[in-house]
C-alpha atoms as a PDB file:
ATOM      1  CA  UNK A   1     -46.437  13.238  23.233  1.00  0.00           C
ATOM      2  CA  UNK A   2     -46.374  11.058  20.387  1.00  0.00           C
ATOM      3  CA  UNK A   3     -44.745  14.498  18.207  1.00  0.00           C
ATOM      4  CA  UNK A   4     -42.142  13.948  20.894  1.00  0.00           C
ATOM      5  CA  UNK A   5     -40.903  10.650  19.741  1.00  0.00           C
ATOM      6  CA  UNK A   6     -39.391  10.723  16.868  1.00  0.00           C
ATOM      7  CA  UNK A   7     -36.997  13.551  18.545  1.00  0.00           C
ATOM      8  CA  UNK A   8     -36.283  11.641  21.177  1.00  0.00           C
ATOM      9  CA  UNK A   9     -35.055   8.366  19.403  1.00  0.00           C
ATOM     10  CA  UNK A  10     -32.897  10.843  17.297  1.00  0.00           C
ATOM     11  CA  UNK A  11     -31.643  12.286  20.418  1.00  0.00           C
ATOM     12  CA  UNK A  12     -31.277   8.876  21.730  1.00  0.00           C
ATOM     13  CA  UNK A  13     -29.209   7.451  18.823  1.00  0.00           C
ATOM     14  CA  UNK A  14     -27.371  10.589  18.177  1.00  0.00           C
ATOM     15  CA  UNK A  15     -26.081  10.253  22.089  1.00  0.00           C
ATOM     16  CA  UNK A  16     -25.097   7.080  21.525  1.00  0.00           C
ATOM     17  CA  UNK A  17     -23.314   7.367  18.802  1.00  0.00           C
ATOM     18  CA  UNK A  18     -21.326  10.404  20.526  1.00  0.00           C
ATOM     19  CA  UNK A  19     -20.254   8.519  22.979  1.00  0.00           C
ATOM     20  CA  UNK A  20     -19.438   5.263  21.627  1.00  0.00           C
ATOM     21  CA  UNK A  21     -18.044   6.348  18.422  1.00  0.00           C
ATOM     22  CA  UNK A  22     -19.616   6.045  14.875  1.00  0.00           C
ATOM     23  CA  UNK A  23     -19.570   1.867  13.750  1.00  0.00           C
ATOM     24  CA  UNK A  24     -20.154  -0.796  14.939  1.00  0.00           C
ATOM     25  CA  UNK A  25     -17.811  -2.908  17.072  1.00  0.00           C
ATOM     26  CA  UNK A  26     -17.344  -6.949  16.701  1.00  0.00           C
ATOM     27  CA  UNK A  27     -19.493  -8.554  19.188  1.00  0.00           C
ATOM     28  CA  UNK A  28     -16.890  -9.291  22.393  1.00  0.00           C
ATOM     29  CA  UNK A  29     -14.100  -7.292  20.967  1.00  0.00           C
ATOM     30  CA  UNK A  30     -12.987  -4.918  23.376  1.00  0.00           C
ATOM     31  CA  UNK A  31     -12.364  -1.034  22.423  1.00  0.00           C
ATOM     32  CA  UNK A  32      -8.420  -1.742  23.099  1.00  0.00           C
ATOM     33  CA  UNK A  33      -5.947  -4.069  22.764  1.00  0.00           C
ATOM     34  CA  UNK A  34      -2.746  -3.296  24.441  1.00  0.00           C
ATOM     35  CA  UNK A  35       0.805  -5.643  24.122  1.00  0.00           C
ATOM     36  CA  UNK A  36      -0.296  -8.667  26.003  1.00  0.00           C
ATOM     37  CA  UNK A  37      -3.070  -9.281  23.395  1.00  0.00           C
ATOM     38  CA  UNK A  38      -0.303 -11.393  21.488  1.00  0.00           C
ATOM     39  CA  UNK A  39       2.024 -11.142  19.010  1.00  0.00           C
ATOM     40  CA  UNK A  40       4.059  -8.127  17.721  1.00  0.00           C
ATOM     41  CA  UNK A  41       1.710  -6.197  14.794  1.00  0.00           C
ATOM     42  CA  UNK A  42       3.864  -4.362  12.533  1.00  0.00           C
ATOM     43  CA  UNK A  43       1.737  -1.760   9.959  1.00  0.00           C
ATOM     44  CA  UNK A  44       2.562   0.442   7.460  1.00  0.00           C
ATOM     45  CA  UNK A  45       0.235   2.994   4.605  1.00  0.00           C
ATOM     46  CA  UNK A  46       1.419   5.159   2.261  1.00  0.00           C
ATOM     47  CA  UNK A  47      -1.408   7.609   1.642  1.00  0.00           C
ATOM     48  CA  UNK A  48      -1.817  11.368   0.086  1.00  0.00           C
ATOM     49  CA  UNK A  49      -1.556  14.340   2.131  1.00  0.00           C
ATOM     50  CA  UNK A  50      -4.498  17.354   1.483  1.00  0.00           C
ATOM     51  CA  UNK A  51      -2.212  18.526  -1.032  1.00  0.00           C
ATOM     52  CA  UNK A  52      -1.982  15.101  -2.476  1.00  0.00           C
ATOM     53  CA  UNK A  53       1.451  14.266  -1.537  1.00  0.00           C
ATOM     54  CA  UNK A  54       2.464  10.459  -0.170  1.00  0.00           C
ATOM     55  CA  UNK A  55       3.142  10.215   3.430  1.00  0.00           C
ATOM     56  CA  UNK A  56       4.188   6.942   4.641  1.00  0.00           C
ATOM     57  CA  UNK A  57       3.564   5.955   8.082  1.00  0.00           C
ATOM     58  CA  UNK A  58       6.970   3.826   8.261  1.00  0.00           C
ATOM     59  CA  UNK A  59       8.631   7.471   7.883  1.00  0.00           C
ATOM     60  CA  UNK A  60       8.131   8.152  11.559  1.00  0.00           C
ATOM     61  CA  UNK A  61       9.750   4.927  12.930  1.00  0.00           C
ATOM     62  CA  UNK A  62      11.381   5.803  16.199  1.00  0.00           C
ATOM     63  CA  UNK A  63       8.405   8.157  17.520  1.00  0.00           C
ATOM     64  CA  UNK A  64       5.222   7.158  18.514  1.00  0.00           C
ATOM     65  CA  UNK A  65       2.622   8.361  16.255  1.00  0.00           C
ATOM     66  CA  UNK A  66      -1.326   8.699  17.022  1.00  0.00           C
ATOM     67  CA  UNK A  67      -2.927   7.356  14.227  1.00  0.00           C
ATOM     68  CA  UNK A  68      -6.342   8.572  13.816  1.00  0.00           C
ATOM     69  CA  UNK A  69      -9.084   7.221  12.076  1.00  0.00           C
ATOM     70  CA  UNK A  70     -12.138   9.538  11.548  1.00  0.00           C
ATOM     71  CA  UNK A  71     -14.825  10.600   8.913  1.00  0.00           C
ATOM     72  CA  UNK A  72     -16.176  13.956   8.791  1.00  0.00           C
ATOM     73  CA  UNK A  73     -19.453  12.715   9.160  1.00  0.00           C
ATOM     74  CA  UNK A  74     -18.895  11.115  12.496  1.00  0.00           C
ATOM     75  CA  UNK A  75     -20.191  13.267  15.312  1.00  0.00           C
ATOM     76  CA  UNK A  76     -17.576  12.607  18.040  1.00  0.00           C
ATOM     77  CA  UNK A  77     -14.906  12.603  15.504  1.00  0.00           C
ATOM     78  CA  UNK A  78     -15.957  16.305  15.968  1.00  0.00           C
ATOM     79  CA  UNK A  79     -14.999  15.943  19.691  1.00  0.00           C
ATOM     80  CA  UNK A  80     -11.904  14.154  19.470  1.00  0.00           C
ATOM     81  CA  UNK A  81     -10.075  17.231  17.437  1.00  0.00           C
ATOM     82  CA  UNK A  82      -9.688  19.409  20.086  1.00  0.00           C
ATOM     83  CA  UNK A  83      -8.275  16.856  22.566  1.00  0.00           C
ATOM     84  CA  UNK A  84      -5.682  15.939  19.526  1.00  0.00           C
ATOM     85  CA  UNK A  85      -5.265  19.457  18.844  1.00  0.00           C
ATOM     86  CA  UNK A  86      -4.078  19.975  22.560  1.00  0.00           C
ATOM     87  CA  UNK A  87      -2.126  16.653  22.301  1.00  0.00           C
ATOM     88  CA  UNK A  88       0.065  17.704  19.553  1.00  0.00           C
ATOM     89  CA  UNK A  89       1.118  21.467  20.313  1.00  0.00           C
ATOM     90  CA  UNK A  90       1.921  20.170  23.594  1.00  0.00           C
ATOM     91  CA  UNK A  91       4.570  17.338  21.905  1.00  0.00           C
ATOM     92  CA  UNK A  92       4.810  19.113  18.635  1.00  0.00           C
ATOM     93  CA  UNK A  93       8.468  20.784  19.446  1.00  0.00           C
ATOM     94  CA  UNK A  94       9.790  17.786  21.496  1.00  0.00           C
ATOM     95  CA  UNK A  95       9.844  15.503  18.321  1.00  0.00           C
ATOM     96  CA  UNK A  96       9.074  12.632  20.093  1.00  0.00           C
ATOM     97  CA  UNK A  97       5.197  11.931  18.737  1.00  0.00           C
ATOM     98  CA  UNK A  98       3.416  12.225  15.471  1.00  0.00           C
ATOM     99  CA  UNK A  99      -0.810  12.570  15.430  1.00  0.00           C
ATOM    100  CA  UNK A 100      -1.562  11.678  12.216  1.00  0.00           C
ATOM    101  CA  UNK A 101      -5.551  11.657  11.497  1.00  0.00           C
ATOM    102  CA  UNK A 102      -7.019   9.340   8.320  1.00  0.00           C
ATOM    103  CA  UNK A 103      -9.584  10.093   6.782  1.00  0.00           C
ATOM    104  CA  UNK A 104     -12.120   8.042   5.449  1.00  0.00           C
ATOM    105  CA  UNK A 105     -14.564   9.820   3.758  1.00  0.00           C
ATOM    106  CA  UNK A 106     -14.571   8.809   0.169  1.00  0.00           C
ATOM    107  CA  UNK A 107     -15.420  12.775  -0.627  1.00  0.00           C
ATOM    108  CA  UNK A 108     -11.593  13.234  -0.192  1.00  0.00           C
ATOM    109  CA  UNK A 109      -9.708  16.321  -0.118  1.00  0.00           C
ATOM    110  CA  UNK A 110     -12.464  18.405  -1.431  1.00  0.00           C
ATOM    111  CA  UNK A 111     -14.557  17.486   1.520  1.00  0.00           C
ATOM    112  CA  UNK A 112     -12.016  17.014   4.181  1.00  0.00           C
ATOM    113  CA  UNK A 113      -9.669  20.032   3.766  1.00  0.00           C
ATOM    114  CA  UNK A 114     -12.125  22.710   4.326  1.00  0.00           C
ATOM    115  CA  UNK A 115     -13.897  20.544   7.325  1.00  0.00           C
ATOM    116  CA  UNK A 116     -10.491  20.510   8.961  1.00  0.00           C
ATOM    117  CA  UNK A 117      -9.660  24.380   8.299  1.00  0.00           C
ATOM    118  CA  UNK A 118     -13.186  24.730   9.892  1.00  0.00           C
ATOM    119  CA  UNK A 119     -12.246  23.055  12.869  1.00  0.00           C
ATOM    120  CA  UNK A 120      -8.936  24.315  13.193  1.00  0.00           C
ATOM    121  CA  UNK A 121      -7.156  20.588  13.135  1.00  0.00           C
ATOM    122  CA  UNK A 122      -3.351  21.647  13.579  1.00  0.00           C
ATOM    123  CA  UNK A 123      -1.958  18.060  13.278  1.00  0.00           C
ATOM    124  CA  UNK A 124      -1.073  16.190   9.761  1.00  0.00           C
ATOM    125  CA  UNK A 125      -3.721  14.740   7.516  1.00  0.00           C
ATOM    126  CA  UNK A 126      -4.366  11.965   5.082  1.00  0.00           C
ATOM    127  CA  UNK A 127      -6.751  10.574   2.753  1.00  0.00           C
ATOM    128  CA  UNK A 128      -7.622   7.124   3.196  1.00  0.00           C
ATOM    129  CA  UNK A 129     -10.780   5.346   3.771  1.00  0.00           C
ATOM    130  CA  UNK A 130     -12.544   2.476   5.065  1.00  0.00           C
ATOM    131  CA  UNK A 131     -10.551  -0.406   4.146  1.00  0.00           C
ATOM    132  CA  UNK A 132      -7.417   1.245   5.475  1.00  0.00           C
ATOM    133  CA  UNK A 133      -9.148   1.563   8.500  1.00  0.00           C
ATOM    134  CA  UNK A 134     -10.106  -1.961   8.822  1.00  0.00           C
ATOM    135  CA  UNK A 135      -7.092  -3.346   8.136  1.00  0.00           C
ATOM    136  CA  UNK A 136      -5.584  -1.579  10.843  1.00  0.00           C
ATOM    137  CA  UNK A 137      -8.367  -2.570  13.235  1.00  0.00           C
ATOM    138  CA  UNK A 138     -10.752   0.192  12.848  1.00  0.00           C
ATOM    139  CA  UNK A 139     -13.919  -0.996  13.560  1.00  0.00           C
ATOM    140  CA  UNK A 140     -15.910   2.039  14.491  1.00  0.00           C
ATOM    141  CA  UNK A 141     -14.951   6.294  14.145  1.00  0.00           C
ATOM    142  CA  UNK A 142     -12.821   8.006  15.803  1.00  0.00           C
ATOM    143  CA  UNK A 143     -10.428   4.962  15.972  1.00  0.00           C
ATOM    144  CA  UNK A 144      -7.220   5.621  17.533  1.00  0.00           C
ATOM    145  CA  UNK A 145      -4.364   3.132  17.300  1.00  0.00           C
ATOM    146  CA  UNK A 146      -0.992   3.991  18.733  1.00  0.00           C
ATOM    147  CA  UNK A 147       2.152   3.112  17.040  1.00  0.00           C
ATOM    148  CA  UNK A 148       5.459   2.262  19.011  1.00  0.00           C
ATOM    149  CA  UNK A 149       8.611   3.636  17.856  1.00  0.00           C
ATOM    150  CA  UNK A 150       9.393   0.458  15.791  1.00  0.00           C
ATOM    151  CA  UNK A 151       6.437   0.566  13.808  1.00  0.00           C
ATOM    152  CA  UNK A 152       4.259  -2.513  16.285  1.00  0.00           C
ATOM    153  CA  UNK A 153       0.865  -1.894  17.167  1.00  0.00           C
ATOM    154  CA  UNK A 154       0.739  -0.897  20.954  1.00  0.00           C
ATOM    155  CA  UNK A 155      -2.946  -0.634  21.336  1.00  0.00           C
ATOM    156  CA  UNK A 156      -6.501   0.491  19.898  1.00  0.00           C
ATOM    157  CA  UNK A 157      -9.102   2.635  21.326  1.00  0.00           C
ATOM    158  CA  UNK A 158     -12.805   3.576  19.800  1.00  0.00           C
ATOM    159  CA  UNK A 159     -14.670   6.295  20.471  1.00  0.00           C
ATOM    160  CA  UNK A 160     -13.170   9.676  22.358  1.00  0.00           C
ATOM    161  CA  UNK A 161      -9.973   9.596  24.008  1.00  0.00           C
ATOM    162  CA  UNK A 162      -9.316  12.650  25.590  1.00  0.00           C
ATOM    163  CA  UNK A 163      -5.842  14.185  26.442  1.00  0.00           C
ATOM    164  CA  UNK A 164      -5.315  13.531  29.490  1.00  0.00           C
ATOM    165  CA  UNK A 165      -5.693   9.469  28.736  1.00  0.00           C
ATOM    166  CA  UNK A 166      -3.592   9.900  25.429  1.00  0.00           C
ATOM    167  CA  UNK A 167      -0.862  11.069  27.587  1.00  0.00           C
ATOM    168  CA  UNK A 168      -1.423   7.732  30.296  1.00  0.00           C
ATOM    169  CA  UNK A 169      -1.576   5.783  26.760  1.00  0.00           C
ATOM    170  CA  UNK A 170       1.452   7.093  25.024  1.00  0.00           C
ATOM    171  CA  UNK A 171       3.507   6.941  28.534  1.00  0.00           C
ATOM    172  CA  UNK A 172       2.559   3.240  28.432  1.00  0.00           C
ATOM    173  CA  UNK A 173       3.687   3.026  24.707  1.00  0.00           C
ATOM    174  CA  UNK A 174       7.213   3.986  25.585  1.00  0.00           C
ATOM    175  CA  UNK A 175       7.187   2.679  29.663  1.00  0.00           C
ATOM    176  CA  UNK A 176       7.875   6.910  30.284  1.00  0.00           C
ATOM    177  CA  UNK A 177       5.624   8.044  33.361  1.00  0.00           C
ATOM    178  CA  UNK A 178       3.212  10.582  31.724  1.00  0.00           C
ATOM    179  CA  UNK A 179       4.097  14.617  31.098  1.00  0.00           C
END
């Protein structure tokens, strides 16, 4: 039995971290703050694209946009792909929503571009990393923070959101019942 340990606490901790999300959350933070938690939060990045080209986040004003925060070495980061993946071709031709996933990994491109061709992410990527992240309230992987039309912070969630809630979320963002 005692061979059997060491698997298990990896098990254990590798469960964990799937369903929580990879990080470590403030002690009494919650994983979301929505518009009631105060004051109008206004953010911004310009970062480089795969091919290294600048894309600047106050470019989409008047959409929503799904900001993403995730690290290729985050295990549900893995998971929350496909649920952005179905997100986005579903509001892709509409207009109306940007998904815009950040990464952090200080690899860059060379490390993220073939991870995402590997797992087939269809929505735009950057390069950014960790202190991007925190400043925009990031305190654990996948982070997703979702951006009102006028560039405010409507709310943040860590760990995996899937589709179903980003559509609840994003109908909340714009006071639009859900598609």
């Amino acid at each position: 039995m005692r061979a059997w340990k060491p698997f298990f606490a990896a098990l254990f901790v590798w469960s964990a971290a799937t369903l929580m999300g990879c990080g470590a959350e403030t002690p009494g933070e919650s994983d979301a703050t929505g518009p009631d938690a105060g004051s109008a939060e206004y953010v911004d990045f310009t970062l480089p694209d795969l091919e290294g080209q600048p894309v600047r986040l106050a470019d989409y004003r008047g959409k929503i946009v799904i900001v993403d925060f995730w690290a290729t070495w985050c295990p549900p980061c893995i998971f929350q792909v496909p649920e952005l993946n179905a997100f986005w071709e579903t509001h892709q031709a509409a207009g109306e929503v940007m998904v815009i996933g950040v990464a952090v990994d200080v690899e860059g491109a060379e490390v993220v571009g073939p991870w995402a061709e590997e797992h087939g992410i269809s929505y735009s990527l950057v390069i950014g990393d960790e202190n991007v992240a925190r400043e925009f309230g990031a305190m654990g992987f996948p982070t997703l923070v979702i951006v009102r039309p006028d560039g405010s912070v409507d709310s943040r969630h860590v760990g995996l959101v899937e589709a179903e809630e980003l559509e609840e979320l994003v109908a909340a963002a714009t006071g639009v019942g859900a598609t």
